[in-house]
N, C-alpha and C. Protein backbone atom coordinates (compact mmCIF):
# COMPACT_ATOMS: atom_id res chain seq x y z
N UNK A 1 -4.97 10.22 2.68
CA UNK A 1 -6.36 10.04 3.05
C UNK A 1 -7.24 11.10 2.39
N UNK A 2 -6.79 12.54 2.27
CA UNK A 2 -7.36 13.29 1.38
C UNK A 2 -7.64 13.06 0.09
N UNK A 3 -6.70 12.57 -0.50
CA UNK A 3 -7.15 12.08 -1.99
C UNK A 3 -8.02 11.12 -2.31
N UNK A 4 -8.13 9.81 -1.14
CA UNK A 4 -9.32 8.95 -1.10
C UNK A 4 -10.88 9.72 -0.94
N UNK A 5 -10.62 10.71 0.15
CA UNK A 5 -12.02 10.55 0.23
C UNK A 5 -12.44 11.85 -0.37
N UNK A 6 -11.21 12.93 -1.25
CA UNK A 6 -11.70 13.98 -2.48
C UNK A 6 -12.60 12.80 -3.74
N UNK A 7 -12.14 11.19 -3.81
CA UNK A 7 -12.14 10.30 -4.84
C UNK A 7 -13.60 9.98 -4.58
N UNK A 8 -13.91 10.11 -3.49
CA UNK A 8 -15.78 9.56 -2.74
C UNK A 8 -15.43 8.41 -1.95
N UNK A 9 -14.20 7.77 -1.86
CA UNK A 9 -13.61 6.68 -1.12
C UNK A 9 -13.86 7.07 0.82
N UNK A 10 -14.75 6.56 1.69
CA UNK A 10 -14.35 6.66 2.85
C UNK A 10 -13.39 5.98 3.74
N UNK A 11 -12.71 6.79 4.57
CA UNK A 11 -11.34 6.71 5.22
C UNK A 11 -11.92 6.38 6.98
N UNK A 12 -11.97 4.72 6.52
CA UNK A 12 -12.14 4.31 7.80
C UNK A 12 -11.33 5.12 9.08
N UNK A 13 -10.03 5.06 8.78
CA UNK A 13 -8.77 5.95 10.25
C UNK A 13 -7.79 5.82 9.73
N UNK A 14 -6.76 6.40 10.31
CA UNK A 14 -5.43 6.50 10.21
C UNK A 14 -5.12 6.15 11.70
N UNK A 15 -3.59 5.70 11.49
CA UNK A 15 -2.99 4.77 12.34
C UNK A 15 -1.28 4.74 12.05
N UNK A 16 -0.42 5.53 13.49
CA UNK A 16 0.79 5.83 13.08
C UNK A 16 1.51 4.81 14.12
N UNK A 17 2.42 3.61 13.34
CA UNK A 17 2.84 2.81 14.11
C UNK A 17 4.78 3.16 14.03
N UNK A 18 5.12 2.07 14.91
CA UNK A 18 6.76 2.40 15.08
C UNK A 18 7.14 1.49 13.55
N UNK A 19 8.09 1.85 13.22
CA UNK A 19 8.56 1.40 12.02
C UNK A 19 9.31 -0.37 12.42
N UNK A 20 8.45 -1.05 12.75
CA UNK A 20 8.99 -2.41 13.61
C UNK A 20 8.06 -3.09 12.54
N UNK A 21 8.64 -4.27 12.56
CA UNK A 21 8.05 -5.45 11.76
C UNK A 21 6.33 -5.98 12.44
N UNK A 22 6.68 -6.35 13.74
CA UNK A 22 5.45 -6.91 14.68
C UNK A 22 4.48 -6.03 14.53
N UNK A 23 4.53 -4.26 14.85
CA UNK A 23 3.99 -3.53 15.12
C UNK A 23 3.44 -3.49 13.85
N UNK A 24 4.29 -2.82 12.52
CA UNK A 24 2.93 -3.02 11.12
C UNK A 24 2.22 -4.18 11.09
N UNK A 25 2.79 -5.30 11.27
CA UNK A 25 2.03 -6.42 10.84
C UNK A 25 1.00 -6.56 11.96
N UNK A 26 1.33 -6.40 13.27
CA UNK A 26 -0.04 -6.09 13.96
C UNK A 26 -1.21 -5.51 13.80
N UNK A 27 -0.88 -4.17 13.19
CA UNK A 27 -1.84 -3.13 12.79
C UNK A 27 -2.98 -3.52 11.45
N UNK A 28 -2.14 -4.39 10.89
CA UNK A 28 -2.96 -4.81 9.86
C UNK A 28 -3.57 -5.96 9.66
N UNK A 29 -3.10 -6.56 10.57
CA UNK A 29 -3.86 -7.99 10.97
C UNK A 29 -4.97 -7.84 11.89
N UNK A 30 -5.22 -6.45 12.89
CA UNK A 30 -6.27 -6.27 13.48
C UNK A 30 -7.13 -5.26 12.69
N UNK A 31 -6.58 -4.79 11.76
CA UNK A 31 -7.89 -3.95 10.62
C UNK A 31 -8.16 -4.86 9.70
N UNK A 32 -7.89 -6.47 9.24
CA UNK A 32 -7.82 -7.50 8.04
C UNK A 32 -9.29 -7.91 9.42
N UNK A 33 -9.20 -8.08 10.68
CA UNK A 33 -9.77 -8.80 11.62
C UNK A 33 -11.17 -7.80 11.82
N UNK A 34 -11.14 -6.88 11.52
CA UNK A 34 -12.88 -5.59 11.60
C UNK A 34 -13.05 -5.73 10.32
N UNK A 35 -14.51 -5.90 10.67
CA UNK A 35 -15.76 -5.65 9.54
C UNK A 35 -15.74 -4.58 8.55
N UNK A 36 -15.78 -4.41 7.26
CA UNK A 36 -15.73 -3.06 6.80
C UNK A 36 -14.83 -2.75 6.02
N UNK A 37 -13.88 -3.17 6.63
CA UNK A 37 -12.67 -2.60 5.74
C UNK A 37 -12.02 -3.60 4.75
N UNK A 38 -12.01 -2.66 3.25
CA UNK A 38 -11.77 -3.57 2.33
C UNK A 38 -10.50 -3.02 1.39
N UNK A 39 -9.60 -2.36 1.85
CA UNK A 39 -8.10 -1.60 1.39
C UNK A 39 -7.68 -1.09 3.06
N UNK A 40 -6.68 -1.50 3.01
CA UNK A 40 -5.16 -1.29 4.05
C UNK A 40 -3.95 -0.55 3.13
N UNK A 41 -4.03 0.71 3.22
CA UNK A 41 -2.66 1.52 2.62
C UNK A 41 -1.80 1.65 3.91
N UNK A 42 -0.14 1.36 3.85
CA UNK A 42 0.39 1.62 4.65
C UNK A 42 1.52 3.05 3.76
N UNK A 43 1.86 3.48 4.57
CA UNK A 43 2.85 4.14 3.94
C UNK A 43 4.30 4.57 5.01
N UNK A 44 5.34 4.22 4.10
CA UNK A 44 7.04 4.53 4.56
C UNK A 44 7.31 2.78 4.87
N UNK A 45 8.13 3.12 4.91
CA UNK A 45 9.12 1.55 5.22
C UNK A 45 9.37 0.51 4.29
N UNK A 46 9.47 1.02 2.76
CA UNK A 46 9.58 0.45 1.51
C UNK A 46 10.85 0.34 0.55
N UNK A 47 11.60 1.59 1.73
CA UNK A 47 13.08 1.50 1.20
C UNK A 47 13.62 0.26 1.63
N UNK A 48 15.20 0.58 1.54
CA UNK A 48 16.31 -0.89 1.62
C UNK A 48 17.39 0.17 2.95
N UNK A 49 17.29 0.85 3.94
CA UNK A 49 17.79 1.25 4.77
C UNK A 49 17.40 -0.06 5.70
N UNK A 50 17.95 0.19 6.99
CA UNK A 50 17.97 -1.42 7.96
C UNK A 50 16.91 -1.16 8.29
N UNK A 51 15.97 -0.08 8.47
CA UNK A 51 15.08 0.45 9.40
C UNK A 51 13.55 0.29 8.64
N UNK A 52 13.92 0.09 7.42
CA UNK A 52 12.56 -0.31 6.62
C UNK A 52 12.21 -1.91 6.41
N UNK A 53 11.41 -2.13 6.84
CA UNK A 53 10.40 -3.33 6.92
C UNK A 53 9.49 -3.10 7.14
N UNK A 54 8.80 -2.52 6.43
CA UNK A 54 7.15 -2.74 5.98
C UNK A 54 7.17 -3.85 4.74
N UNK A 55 7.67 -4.01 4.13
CA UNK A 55 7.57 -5.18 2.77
C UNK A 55 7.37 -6.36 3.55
N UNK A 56 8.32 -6.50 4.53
CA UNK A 56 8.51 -7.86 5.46
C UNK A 56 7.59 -8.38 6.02
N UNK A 57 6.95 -7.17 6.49
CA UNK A 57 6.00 -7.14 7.40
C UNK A 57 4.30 -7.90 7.12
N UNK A 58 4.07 -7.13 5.84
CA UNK A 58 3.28 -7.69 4.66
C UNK A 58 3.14 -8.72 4.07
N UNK A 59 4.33 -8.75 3.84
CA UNK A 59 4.62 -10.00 2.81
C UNK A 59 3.87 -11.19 3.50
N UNK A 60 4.27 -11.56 4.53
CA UNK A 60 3.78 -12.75 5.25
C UNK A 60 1.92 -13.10 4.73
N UNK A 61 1.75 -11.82 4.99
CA UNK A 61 0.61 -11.73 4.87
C UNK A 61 -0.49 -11.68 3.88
N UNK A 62 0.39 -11.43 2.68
CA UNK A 62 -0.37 -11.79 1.40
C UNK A 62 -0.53 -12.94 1.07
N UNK A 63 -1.75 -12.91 0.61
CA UNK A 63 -2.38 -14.87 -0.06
C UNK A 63 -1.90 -14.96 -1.53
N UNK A 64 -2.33 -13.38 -1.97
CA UNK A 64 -2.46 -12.67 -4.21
C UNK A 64 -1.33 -11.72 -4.04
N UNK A 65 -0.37 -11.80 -4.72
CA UNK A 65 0.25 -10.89 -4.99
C UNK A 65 -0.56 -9.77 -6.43
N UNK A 66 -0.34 -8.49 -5.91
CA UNK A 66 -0.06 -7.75 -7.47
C UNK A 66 0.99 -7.24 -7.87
N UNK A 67 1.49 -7.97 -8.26
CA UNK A 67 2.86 -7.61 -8.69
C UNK A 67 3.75 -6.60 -9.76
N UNK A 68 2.15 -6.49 -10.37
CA UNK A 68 2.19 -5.31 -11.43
C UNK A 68 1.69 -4.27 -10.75
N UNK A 69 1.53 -3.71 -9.78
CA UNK A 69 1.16 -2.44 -8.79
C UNK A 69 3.11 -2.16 -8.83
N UNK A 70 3.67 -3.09 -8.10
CA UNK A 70 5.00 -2.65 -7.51
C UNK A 70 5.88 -2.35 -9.09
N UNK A 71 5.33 -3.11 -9.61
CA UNK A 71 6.34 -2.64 -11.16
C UNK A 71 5.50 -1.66 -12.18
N UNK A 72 4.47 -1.14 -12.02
CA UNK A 72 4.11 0.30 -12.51
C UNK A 72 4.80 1.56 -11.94
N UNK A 73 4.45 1.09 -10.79
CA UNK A 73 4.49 2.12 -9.34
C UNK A 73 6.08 2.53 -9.89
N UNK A 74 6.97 2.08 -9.96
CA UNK A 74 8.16 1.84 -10.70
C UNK A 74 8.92 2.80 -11.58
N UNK A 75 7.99 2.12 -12.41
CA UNK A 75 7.91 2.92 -13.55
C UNK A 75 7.71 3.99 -13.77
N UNK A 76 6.40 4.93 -13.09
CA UNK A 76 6.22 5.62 -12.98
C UNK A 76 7.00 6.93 -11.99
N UNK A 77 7.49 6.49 -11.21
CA UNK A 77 8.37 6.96 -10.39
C UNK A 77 10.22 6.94 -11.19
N UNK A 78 10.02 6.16 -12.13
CA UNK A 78 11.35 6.21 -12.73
C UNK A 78 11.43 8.02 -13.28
N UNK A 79 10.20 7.84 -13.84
CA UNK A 79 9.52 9.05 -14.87
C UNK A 79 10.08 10.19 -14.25
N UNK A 80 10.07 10.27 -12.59
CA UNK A 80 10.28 11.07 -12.14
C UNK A 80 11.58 11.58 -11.37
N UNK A 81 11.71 10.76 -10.92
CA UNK A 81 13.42 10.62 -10.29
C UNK A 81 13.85 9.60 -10.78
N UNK A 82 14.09 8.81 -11.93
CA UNK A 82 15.15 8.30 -12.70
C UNK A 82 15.64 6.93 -11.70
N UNK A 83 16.86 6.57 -12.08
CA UNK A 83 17.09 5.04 -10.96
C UNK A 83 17.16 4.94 -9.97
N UNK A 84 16.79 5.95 -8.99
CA UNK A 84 16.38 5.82 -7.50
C UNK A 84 15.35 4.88 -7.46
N UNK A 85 14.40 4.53 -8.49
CA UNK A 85 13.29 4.31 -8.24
C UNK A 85 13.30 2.80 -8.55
N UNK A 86 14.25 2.29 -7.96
CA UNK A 86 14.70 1.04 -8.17
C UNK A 86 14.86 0.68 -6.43
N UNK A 87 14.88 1.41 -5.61
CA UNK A 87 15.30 1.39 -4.32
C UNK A 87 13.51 1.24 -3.89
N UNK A 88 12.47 1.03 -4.48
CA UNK A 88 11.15 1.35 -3.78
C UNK A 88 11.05 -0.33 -3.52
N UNK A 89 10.03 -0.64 -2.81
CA UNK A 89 9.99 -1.93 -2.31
C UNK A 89 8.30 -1.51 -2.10
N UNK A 90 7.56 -0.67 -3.23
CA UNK A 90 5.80 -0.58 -3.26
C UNK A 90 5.36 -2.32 -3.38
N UNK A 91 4.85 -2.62 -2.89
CA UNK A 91 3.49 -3.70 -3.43
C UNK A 91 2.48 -3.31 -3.03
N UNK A 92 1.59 -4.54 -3.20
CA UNK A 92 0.45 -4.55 -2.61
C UNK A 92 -0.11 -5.85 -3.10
N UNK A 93 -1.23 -6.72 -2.46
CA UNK A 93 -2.20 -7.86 -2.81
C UNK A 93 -2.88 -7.94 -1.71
N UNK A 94 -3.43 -9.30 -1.69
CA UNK A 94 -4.73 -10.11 -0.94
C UNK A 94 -4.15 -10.19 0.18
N UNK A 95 -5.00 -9.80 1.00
CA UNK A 95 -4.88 -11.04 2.13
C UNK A 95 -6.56 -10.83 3.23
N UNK A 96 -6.63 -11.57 3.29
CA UNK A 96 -7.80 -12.05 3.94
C UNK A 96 -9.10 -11.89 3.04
N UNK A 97 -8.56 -11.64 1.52
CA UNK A 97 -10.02 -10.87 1.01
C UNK A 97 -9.84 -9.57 0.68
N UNK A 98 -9.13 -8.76 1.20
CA UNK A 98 -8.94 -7.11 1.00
C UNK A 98 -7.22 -6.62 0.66
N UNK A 99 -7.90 -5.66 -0.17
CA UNK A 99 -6.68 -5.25 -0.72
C UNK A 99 -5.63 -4.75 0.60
N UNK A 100 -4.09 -4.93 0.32
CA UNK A 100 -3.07 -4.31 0.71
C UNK A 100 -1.88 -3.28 0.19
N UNK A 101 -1.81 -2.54 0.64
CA UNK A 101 -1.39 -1.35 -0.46
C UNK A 101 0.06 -0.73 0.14
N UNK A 102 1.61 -1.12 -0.08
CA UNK A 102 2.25 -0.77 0.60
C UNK A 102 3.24 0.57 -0.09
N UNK A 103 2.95 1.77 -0.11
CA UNK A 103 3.34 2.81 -0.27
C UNK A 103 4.46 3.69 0.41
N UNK A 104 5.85 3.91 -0.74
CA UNK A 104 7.20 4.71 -0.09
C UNK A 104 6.48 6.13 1.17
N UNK A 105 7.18 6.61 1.96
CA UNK A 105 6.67 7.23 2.72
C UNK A 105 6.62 8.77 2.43
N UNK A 106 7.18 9.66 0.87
CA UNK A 106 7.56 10.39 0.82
C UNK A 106 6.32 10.91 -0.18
N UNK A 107 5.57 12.10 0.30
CA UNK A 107 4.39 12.97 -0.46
C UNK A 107 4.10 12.58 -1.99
N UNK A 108 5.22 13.12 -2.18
CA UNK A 108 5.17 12.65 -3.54
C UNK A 108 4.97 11.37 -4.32
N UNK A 109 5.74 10.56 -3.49
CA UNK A 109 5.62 8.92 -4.45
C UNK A 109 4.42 8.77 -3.74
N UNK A 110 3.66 8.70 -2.84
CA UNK A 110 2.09 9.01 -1.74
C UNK A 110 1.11 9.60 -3.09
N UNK A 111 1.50 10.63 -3.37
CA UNK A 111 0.17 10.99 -4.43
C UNK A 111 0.99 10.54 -6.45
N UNK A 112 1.80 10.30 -6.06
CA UNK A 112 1.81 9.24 -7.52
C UNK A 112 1.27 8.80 -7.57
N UNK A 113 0.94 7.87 -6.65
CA UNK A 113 0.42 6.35 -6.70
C UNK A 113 -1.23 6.45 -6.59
N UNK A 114 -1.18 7.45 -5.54
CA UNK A 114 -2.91 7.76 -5.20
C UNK A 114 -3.77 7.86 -6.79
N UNK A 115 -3.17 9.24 -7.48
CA UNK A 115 -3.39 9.53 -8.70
C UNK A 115 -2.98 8.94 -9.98
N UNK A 116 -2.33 8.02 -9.82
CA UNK A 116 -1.99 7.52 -11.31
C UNK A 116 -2.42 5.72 -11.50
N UNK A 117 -2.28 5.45 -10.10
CA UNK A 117 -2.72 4.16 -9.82
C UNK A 117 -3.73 3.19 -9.17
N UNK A 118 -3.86 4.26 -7.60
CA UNK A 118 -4.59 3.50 -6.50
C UNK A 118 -6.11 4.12 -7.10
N UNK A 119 -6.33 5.47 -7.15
CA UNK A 119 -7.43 5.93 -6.99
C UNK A 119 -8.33 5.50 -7.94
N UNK A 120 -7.70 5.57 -9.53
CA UNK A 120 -8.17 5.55 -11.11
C UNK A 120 -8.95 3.93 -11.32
N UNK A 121 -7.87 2.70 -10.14
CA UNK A 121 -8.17 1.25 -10.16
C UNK A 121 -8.82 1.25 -9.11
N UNK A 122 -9.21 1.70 -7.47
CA UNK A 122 -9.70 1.03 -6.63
C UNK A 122 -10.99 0.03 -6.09
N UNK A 123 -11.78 0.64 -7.53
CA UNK A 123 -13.21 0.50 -7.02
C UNK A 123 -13.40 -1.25 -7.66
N UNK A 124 -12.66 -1.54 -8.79
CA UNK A 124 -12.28 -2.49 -9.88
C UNK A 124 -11.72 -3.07 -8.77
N UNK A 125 -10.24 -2.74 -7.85
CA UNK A 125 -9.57 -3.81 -6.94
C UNK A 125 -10.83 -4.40 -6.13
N UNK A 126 -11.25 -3.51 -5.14
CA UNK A 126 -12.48 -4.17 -4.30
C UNK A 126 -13.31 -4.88 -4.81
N UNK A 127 -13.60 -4.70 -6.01
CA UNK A 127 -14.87 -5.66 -6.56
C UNK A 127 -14.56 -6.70 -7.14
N UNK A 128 -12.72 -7.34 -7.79
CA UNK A 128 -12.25 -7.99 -7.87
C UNK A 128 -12.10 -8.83 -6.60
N UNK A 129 -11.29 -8.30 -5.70
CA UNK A 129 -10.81 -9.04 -4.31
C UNK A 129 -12.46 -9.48 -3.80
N UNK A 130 -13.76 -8.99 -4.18
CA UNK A 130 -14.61 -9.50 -3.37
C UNK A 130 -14.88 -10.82 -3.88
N UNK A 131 -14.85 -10.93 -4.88
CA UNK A 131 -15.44 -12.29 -5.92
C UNK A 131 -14.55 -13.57 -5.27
């Protein structure tokens, strides 16, 4: 959230849910449901442990995939820790109109993405997803 709003981006809230399928997908189906908000970043639950389902959670819920977010994101993370970075399960797309942004839970892959991806494209995503 710091790096959004160092970017001039304002940070509607933060919101720490149980790592449950219902519960993310709740959370984001009632911020897709308020006025205003036009990016949903979640972050953690992107690995392949039993306990991660945030992808799952999402998924349902996308209309647009970007599918080239999850295979940069990738890439870029290869750069850094090498074939671990095959274990990430990042996306992000549409749904209702506003971007979805699903981010590994660990600082680092968090400001990869902020800085190499989310922040540099966001203003371009929103004004895309609005059209």
């Amino acid at each position: 959230a710091d790096l959004l709003a160092a970017a001039g981006h304002e940070v509607a809230g933060r919101t720490i849910v149980r790592d449950e399928p219902d519960a993310v997908r709740g959370i984001i189906e009632r911020q897709l449901a308020t006025g205003g908000v036009q990016v949903i970043i979640t972050t953690g639950g992107t690995g392949i442990t039993s306990r991660d389902s945030t992808y799952e959670a999402i998924a349902g819920l996308l209309n647009k995939r970007l599918d080239g977010f999850g295979e940069l994101f990738r890439m870029l993370s290869f750069q850094q820790i090498g074939s671990a970075a095959m274990m990430s399960r990042a996306c992000a797309g549409l749904a209702a109109g506003r971007i979805v942004i699903a981010l590994p839970g660990s600082e680092a892959a968090v400001r990869l993405a902020m800085e190499r991806l989310i922040i540099p494209e966001l203003g371009h995503l929103v004004e895309q997803a609005s059209k």
